[in-house]
PDB file of N, CA and C in Angstrom:
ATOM      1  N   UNK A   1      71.337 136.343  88.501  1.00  0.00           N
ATOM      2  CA  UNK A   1      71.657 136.215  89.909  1.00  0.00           C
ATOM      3  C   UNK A   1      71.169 134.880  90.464  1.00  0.00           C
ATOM      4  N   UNK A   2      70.039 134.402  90.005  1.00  0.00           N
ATOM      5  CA  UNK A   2      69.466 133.383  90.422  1.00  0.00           C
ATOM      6  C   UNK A   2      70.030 131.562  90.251  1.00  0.00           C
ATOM      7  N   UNK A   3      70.537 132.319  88.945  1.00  0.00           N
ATOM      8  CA  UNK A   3      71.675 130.992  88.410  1.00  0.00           C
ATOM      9  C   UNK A   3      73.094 130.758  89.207  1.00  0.00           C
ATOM     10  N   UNK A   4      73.679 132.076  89.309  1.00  0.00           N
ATOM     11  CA  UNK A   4      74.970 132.054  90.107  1.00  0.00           C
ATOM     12  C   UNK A   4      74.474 131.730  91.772  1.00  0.00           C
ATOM     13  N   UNK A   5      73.048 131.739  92.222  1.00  0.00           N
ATOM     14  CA  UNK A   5      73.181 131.254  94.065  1.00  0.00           C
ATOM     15  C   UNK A   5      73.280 129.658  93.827  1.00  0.00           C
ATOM     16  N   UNK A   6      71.834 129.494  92.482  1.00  0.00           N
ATOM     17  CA  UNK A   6      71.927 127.724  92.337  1.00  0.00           C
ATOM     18  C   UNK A   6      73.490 127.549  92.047  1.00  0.00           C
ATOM     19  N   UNK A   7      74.146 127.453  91.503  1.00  0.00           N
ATOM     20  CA  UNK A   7      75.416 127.311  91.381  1.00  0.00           C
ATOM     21  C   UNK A   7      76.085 126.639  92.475  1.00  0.00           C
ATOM     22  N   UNK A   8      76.302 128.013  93.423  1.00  0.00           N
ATOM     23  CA  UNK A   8      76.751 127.707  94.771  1.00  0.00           C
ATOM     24  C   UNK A   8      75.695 127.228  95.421  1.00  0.00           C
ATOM     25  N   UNK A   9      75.128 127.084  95.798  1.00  0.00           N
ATOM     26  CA  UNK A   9      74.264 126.334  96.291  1.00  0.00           C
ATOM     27  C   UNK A   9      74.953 124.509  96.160  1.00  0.00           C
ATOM     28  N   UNK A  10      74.671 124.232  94.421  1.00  0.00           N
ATOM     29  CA  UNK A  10      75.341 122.654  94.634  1.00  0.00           C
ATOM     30  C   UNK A  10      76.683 122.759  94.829  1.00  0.00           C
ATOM     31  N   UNK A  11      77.565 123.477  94.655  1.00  0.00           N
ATOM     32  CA  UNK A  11      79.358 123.783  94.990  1.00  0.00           C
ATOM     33  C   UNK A  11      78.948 123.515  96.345  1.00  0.00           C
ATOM     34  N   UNK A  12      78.076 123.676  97.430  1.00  0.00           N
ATOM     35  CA  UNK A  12      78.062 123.797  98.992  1.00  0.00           C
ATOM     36  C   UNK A  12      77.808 122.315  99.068  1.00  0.00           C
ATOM     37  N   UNK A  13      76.757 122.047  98.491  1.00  0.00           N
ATOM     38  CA  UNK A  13      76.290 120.435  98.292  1.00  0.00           C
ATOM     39  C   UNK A  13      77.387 119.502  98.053  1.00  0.00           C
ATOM     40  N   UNK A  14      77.986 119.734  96.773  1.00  0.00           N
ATOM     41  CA  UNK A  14      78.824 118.675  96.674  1.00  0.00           C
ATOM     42  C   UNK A  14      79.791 118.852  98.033  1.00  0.00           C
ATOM     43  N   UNK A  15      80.605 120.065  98.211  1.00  0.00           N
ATOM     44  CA  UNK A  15      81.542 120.011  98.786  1.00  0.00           C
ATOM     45  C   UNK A  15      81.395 119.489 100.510  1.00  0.00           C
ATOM     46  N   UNK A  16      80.332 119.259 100.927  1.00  0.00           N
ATOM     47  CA  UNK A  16      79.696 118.657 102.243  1.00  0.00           C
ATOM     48  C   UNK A  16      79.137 117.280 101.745  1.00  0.00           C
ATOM     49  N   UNK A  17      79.161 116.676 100.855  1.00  0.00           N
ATOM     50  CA  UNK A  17      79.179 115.241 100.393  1.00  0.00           C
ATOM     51  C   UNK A  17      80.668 114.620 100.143  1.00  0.00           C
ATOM     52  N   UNK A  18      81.638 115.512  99.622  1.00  0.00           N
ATOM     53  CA  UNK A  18      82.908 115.340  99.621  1.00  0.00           C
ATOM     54  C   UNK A  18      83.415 115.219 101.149  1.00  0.00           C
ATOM     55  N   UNK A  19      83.429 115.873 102.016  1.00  0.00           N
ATOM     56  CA  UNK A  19      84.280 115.973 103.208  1.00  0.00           C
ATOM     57  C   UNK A  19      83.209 115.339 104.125  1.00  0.00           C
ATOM     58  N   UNK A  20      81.939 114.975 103.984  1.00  0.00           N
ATOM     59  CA  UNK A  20      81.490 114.175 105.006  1.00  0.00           C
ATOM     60  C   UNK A  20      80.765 114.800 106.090  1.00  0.00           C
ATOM     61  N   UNK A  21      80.487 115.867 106.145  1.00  0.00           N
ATOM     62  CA  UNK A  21      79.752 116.766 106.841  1.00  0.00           C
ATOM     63  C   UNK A  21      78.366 116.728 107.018  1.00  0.00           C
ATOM     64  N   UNK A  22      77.854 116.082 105.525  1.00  0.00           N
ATOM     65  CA  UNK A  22      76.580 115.929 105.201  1.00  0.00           C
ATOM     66  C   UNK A  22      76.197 114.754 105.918  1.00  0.00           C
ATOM     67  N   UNK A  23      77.372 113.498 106.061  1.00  0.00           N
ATOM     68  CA  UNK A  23      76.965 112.301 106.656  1.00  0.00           C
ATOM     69  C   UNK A  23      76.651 112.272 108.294  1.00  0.00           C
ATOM     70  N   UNK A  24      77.352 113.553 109.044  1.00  0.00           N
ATOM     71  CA  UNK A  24      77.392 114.091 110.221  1.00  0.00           C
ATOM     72  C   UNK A  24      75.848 113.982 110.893  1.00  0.00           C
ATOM     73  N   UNK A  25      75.526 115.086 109.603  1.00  0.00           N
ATOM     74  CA  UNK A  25      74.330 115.457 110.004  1.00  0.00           C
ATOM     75  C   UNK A  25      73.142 114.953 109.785  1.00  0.00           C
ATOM     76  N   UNK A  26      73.075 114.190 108.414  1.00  0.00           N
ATOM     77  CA  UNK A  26      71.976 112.768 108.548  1.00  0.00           C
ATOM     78  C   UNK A  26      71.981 111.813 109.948  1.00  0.00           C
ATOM     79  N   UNK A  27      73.130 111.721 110.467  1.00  0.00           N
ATOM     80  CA  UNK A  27      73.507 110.985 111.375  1.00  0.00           C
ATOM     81  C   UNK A  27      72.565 111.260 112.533  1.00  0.00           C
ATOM     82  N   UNK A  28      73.004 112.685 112.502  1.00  0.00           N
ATOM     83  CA  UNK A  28      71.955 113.342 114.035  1.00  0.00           C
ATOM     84  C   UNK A  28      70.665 113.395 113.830  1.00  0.00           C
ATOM     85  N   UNK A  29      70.236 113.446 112.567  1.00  0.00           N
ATOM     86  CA  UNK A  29      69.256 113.164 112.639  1.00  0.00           C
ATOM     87  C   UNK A  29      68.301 112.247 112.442  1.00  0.00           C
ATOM     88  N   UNK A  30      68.780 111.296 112.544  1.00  0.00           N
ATOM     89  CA  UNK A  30      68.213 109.619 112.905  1.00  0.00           C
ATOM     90  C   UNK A  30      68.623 109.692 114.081  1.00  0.00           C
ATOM     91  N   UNK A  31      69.629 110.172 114.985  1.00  0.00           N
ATOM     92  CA  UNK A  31      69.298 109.735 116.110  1.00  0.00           C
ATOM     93  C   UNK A  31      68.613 110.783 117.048  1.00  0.00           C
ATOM     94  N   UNK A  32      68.298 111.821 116.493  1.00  0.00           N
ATOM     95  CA  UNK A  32      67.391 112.462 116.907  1.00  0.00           C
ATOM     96  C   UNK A  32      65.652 112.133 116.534  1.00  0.00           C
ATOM     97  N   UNK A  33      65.765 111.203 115.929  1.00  0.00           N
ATOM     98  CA  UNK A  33      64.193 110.631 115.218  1.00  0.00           C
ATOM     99  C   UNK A  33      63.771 109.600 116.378  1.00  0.00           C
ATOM    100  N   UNK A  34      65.453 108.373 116.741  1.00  0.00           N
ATOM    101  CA  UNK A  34      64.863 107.185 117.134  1.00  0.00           C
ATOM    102  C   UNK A  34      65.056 107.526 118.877  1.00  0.00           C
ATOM    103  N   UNK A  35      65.708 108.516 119.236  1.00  0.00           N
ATOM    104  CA  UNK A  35      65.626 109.216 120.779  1.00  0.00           C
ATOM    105  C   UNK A  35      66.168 110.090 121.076  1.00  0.00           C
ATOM    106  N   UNK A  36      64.672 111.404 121.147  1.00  0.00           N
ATOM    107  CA  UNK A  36      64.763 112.190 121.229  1.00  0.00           C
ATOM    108  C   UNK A  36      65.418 113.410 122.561  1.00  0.00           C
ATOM    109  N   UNK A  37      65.615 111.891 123.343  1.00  0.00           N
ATOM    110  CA  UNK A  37      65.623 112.496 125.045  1.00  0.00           C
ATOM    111  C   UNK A  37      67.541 111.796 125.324  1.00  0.00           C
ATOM    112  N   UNK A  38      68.439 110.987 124.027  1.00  0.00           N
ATOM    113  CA  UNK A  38      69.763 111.582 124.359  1.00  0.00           C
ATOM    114  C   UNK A  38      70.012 112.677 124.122  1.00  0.00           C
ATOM    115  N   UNK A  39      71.313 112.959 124.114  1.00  0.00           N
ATOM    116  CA  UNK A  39      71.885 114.204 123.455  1.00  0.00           C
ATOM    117  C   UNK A  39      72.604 113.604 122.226  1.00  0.00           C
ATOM    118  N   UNK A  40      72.675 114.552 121.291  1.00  0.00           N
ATOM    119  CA  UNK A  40      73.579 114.029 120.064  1.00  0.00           C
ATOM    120  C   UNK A  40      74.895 113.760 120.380  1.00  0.00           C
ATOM    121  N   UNK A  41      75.994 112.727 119.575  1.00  0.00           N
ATOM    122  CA  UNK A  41      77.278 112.815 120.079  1.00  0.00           C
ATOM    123  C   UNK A  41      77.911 114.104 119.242  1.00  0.00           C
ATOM    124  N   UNK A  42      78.595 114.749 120.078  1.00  0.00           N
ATOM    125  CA  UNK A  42      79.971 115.326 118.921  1.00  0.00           C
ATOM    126  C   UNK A  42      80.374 115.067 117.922  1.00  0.00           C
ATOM    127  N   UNK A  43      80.915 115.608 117.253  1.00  0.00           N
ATOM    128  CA  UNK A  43      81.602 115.579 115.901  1.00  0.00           C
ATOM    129  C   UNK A  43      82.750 114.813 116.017  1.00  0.00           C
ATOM    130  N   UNK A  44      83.571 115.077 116.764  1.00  0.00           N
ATOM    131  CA  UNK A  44      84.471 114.286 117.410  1.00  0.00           C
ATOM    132  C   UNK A  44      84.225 113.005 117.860  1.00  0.00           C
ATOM    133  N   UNK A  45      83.021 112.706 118.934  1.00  0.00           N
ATOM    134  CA  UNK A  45      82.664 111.255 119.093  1.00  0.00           C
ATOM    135  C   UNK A  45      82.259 110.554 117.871  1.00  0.00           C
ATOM    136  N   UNK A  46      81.221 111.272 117.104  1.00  0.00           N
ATOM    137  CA  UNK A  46      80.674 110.379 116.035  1.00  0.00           C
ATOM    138  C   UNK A  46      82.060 109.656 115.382  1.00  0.00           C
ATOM    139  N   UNK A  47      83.107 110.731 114.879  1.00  0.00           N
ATOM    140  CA  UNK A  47      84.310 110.253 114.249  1.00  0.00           C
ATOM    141  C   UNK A  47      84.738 109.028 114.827  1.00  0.00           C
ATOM    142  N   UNK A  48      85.258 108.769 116.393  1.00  0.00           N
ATOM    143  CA  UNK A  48      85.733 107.976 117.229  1.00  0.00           C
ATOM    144  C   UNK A  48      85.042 106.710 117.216  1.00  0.00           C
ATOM    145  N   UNK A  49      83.615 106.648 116.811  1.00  0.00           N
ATOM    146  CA  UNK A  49      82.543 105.745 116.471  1.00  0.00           C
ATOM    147  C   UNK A  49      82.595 105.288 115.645  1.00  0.00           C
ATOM    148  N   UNK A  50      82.795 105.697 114.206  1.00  0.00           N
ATOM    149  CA  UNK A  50      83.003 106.045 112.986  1.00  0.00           C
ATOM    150  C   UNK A  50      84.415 104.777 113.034  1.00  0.00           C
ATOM    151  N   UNK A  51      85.192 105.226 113.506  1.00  0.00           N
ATOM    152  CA  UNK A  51      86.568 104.384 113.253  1.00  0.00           C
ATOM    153  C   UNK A  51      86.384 103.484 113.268  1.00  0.00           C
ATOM    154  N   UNK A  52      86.096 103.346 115.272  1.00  0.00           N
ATOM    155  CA  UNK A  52      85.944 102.093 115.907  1.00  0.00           C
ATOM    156  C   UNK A  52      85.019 100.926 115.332  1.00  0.00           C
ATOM    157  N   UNK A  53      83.855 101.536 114.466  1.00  0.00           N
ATOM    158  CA  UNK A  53      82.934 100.594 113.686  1.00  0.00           C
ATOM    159  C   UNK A  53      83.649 100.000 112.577  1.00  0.00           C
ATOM    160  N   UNK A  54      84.429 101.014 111.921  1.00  0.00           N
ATOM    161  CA  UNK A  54      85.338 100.186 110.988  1.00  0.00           C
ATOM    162  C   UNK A  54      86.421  99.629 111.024  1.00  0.00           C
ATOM    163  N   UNK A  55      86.846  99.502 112.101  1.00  0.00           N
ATOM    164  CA  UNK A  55      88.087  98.682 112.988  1.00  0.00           C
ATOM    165  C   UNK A  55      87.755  97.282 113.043  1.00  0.00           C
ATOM    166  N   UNK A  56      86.144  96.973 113.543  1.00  0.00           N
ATOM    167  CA  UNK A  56      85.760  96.519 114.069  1.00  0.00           C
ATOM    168  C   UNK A  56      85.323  95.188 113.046  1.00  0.00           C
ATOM    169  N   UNK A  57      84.661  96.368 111.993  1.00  0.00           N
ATOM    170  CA  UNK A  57      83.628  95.564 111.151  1.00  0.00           C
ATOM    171  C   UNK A  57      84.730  95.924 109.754  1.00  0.00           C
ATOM    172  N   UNK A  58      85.459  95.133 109.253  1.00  0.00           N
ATOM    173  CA  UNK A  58      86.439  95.305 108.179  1.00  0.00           C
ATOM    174  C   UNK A  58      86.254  95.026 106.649  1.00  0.00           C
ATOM    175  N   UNK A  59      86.313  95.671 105.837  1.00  0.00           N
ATOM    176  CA  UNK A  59      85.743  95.559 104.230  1.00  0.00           C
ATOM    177  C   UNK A  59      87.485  94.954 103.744  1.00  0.00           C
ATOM    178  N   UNK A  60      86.746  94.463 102.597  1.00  0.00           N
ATOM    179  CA  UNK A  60      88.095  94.311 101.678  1.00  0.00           C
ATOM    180  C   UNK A  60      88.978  94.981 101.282  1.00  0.00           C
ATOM    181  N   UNK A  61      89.867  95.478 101.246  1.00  0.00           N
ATOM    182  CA  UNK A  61      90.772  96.842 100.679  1.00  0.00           C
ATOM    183  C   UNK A  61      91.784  96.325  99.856  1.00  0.00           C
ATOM    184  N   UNK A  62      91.983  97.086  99.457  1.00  0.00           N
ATOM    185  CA  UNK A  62      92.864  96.632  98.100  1.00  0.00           C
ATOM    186  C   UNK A  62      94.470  96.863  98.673  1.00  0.00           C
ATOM    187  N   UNK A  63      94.561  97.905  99.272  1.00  0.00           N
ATOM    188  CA  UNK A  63      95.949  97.339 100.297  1.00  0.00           C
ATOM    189  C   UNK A  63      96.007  97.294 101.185  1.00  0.00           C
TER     190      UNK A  63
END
C-alpha cells in the first residue's frame, strides 16, 4: 500500500510540474515571503503577467 500512495504521490508531482501549477504556487509564495501585507494575484492575473513578461522580455524561438 505504501508503494502504490508513493507512486501517486510523484504521478501528482510530475503532473503539477507538467501543467505549471507547481510554478503558481512557488510563485505565491515568494510573494508571500517578500510582502506579506499584499494579497496574492489570481491564477488568472499571474497568467496575464506571465504573458505580458514574455511579450515583453523575448527568448529566441525556433519559429
Amino acid at each position: 500500500m505504501r508503494t502504490v500512495r508513493k507512486a501517486l504521490r510523484v504521478l501528482r508531482w510530475y503532473a503539477r510540474e507538467l501543467t505549471g501549477e507547481a510554478e503558481y504556487d512557488r510563485y505565491c509564495e515568494r510573494h508571500r515571503r517578500r510582502d506579506p501585507r499584499t494579497p496574492v494575484p489570481t491564477r488568472r492575473q499571474y497568467e496575464a503577467l506571465r504573458t505580458l513578461h514574455r511579450e515583453q522580455h523575448p527568448q529566441s524561438r525556433c519559429c
